[in-house]
Protein backbone atom coordinates (compact mmCIF):
# COMPACT_ATOMS: atom_id res chain seq x y z
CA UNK A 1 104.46 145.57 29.38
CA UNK A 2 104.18 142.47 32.19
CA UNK A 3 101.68 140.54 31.54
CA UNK A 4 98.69 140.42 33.43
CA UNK A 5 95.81 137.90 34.13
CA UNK A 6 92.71 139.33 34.18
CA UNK A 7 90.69 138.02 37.81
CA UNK A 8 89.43 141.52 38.36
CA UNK A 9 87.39 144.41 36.49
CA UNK A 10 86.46 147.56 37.02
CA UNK A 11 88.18 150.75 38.86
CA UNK A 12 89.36 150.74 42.40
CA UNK A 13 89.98 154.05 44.34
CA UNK A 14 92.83 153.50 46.58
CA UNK A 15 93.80 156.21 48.83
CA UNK A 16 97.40 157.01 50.35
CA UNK A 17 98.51 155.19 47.33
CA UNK A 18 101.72 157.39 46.89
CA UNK A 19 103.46 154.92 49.44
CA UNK A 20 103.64 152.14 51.40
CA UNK A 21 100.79 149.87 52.03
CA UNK A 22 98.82 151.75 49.17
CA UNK A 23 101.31 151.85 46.69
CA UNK A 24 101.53 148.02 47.24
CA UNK A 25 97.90 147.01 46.92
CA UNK A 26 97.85 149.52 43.47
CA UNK A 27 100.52 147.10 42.45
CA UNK A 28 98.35 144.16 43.20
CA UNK A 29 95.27 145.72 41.92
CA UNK A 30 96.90 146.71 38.26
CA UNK A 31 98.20 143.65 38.22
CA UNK A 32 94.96 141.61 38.78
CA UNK A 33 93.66 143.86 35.71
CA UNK A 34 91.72 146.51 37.48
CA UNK A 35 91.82 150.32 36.26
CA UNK A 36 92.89 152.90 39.46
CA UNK A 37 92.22 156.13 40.98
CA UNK A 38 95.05 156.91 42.74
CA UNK A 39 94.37 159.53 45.75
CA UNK A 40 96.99 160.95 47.99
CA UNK A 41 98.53 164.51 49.12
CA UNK A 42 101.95 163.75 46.98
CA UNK A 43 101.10 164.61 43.20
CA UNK A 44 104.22 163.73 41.81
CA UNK A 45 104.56 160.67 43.42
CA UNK A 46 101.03 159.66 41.79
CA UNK A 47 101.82 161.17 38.48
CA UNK A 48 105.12 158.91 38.50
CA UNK A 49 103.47 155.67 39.69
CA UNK A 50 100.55 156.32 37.13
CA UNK A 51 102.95 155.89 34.49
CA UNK A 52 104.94 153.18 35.80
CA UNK A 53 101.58 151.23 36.20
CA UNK A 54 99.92 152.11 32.42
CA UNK A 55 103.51 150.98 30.98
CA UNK A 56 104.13 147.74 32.97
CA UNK A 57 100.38 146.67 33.58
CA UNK A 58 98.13 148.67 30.42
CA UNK A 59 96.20 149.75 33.54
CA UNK A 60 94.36 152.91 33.07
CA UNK A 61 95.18 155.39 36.06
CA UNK A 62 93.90 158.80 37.20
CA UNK A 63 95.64 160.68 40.26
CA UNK A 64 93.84 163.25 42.52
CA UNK A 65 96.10 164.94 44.95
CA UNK A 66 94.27 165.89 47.92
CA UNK A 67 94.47 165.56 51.71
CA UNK A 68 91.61 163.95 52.96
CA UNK A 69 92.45 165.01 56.56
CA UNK A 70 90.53 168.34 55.32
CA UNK A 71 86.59 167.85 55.82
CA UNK A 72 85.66 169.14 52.97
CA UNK A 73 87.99 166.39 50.97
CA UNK A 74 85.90 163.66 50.96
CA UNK A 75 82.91 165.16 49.09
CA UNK A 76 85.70 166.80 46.68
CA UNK A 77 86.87 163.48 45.69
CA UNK A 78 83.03 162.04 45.32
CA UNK A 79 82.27 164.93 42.95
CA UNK A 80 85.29 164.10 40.88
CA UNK A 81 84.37 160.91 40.53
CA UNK A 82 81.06 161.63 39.39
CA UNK A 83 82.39 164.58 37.11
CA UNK A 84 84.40 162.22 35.61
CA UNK A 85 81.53 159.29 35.06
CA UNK A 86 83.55 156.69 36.86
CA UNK A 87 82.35 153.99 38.54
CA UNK A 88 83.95 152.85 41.42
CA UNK A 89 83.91 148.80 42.04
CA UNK A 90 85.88 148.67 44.72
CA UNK A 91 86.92 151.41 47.35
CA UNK A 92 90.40 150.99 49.27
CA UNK A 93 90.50 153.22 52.04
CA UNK A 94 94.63 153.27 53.38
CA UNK A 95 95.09 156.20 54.08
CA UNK A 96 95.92 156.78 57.72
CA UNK A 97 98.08 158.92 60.18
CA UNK A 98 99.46 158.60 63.33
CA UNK A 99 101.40 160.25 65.99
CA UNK A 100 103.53 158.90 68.99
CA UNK A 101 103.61 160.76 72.08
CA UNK A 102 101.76 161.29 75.31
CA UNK A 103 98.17 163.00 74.50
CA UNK A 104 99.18 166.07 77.58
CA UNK A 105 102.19 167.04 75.13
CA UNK A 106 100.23 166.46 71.84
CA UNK A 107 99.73 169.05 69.33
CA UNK A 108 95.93 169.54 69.41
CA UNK A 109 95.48 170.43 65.55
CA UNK A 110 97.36 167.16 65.14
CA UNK A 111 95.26 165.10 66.71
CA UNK A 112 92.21 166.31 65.22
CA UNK A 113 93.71 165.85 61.20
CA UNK A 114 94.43 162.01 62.67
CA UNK A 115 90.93 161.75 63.42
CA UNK A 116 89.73 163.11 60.37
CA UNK A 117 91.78 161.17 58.79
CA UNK A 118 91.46 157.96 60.08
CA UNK A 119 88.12 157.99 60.95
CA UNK A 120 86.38 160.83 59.24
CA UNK A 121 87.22 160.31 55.56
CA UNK A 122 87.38 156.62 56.10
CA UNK A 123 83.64 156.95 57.14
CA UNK A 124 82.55 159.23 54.73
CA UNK A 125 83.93 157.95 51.74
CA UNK A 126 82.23 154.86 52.83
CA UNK A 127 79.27 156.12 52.95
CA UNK A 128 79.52 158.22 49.67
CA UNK A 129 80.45 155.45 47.01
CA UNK A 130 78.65 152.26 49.07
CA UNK A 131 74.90 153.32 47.56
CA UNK A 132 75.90 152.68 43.88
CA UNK A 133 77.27 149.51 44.73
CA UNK A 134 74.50 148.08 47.10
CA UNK A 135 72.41 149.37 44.03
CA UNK A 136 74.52 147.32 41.51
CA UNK A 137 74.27 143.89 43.97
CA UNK A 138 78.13 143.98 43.33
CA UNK A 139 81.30 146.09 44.76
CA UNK A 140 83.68 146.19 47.83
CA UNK A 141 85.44 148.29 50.43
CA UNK A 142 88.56 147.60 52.17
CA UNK A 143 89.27 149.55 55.10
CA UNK A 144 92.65 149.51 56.45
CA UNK A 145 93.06 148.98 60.25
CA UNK A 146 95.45 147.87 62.70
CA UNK A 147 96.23 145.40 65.09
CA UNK A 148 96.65 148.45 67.61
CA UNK A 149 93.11 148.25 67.28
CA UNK A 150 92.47 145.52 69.54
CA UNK A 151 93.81 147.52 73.02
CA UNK A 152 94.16 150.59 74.32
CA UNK A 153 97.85 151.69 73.11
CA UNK A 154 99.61 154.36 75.28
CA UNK A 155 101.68 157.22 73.32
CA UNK A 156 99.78 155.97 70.12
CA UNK A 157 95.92 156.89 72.16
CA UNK A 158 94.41 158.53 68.92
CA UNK A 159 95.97 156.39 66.44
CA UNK A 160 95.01 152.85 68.08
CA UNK A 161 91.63 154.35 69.25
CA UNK A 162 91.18 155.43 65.25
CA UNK A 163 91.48 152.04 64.46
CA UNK A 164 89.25 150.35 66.61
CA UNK A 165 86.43 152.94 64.94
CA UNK A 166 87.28 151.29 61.81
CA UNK A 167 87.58 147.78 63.02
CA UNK A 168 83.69 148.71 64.96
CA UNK A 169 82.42 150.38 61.93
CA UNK A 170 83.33 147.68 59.20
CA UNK A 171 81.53 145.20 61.28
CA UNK A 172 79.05 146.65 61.24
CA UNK A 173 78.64 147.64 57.61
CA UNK A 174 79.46 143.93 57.24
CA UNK A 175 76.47 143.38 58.46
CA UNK A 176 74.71 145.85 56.89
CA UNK A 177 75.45 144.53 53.49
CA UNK A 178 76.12 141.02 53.56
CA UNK A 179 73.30 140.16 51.35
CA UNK A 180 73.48 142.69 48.94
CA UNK A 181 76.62 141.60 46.82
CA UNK A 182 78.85 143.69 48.43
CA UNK A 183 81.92 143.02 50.07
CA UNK A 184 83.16 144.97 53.43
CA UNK A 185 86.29 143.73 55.35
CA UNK A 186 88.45 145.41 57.56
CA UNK A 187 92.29 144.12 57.25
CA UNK A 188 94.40 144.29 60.37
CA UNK A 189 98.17 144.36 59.34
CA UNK A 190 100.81 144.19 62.42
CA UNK A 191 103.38 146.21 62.57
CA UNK A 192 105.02 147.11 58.46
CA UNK A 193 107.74 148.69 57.11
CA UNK A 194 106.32 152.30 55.93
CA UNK A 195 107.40 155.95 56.88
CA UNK A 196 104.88 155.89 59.16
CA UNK A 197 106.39 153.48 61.55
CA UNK A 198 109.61 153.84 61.45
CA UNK A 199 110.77 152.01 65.03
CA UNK A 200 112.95 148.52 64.70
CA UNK A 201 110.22 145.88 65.61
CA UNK A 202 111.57 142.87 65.12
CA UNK A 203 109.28 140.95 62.22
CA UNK A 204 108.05 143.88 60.55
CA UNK A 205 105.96 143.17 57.55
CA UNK A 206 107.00 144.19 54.13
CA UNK A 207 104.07 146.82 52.11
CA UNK A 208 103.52 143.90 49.54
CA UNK A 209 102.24 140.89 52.21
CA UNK A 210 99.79 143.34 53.53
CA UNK A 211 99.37 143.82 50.18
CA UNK A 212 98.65 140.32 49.26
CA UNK A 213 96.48 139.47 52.82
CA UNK A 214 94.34 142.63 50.84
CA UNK A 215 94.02 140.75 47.88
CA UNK A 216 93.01 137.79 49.55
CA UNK A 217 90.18 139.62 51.50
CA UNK A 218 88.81 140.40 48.38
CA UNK A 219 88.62 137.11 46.60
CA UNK A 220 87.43 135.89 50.24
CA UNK A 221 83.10 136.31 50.91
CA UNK A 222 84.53 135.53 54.76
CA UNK A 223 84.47 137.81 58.30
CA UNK A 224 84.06 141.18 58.59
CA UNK A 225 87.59 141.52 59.99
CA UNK A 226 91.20 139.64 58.61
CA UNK A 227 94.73 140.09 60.47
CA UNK A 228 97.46 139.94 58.46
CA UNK A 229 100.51 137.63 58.43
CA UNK A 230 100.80 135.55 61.47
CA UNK A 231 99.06 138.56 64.12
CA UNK A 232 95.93 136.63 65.34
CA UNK A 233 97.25 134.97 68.73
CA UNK A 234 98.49 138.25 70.05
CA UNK A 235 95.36 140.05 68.77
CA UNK A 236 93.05 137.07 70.90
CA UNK A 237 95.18 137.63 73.80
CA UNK A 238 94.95 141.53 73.73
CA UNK A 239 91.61 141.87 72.30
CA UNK A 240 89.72 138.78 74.13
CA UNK A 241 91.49 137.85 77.11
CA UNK A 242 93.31 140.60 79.15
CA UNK A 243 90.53 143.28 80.77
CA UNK A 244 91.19 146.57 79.07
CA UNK A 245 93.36 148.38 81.44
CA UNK A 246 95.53 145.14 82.18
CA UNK A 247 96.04 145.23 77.83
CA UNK A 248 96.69 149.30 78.41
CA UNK A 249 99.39 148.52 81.17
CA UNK A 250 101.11 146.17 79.25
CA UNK A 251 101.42 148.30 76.12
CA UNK A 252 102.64 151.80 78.08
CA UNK A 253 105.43 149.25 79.01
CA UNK A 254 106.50 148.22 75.22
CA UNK A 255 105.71 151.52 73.78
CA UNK A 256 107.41 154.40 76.61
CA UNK A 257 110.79 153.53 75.40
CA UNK A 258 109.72 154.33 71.96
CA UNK A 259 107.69 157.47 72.75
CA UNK A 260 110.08 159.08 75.26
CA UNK A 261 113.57 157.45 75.28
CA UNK A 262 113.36 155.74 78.70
């Protein structure tokens, strides 16, 4: 068993923690000394980094496999946490979809699971397990955005547009809370190496520095909103300077190759 040095307490809930970004801040998390819920569609990919966790880190870790793109998934998972008396201390919500390709040609049942996704569960599960720790004057929730946030992104509409609902929303629960204990941050990683975005960029961040830019966030009592790695010129010049549809222009450019080959 590594050894571990214990900064942290409690049990963190970290969804889409099968892969990727999750998996990486579970890693973190365990490490730091924290006990985990591990949520994402893949049960045997949970069951198997459950293990590897309890034997390298003593951390205690329960899976639930469920796909919160379903509306009723959301309350399931609140229930089970309740059912199972745990209380959550901090609340990592990762999981996210997305889906390249011009809306006209887009599979309309797809874009709706993005959305609940993305923005639905992200919300509600906010919204479910903040109370209890606005009532304890202590807790925090981490909600996974984008830098695609900052600009409309062609081919990508419902995934960047997703984002900058969670980017708006964790301001404003920022706000909300920022006297009550609680910490709410929003963390922006550029593009990273995951299944989910597969395309060559060049400087594509590894799983673990978004990882670590999370773990940072935490420790932090700063702004409602962090961009990872090195990402906060080129979300100033997209986000703050260019008009909208100047930024949108720009980005159809950069992304049609991707999206449609030419």
């Amino acid at each position: 068993m590594k050894s571990k040095k214990e900064t942290m307490q409690g049990v963190a809930v970290v969804t889409g923690a099968a892969t990727g970004i999750g998996a990486a801040i579970t890693e973190r998390l365990a490490e730091q000394g924290m006990h985990l819920v591990l949520v994402a569609r893949d049960g045997a990919r949970l069951e198997a980094a459950a293990k590897r966790l309890h034997a390298e880190y003593g951390a205690q870790v329960s899976t639930l496999a469920l796909d919160l793109s379903q509306q009723s998934a959301p309350a399931r998972l609140a229930k089970w946490l309740t059912g199972s008396g745990t209380e959550v201390d901090v609340l990592v919500n990762n999981a996210g979809a997305s889906l390249m390709g011009p809306v006209a040609n887009s599979d309309p049942a797809r874009l709706r699971g993005l959305v609940n996704l993305n923005v639905g569960a992200m919300a509600e599960l906010t919204a479910l397990l903040l109370p209890a720790m606005v009532a304890r004057g202590r807790g925090a929730v981490v909600n996974i955005a984008s830098t695609g946030a900052y600009a409309p992104a062609p081919y990508v509409a419902a995934y960047a547009a997703s984002k900058a609902f969670v980017l708006s929303f964790t301001q404003a629960v920022w706000a909300e809370t920022k006297a009550t204990g609680v910490r709410v941050v929003a963390v922006s990683p550029g593009p990273t190496d995951t299944a989910m975005n597969t395309r060559h960029i060049p400087g594509k961040r590894e799983p673990g520095s978004v990882a670590d830019t999370v773990m940072s966030a935490l420790r932090s009592r700063g702004p409602a909103v962090v961009d990872g790695g090195l990402n906060g010129f080129q979300t100033f010049v997209f986000g703050r300077l260019l008009p909208a549809s100047l930024a949108a222009r720009i980005a159809e450019r950069s992304l049609r190759r991707a999206a449609l080959g030419h």
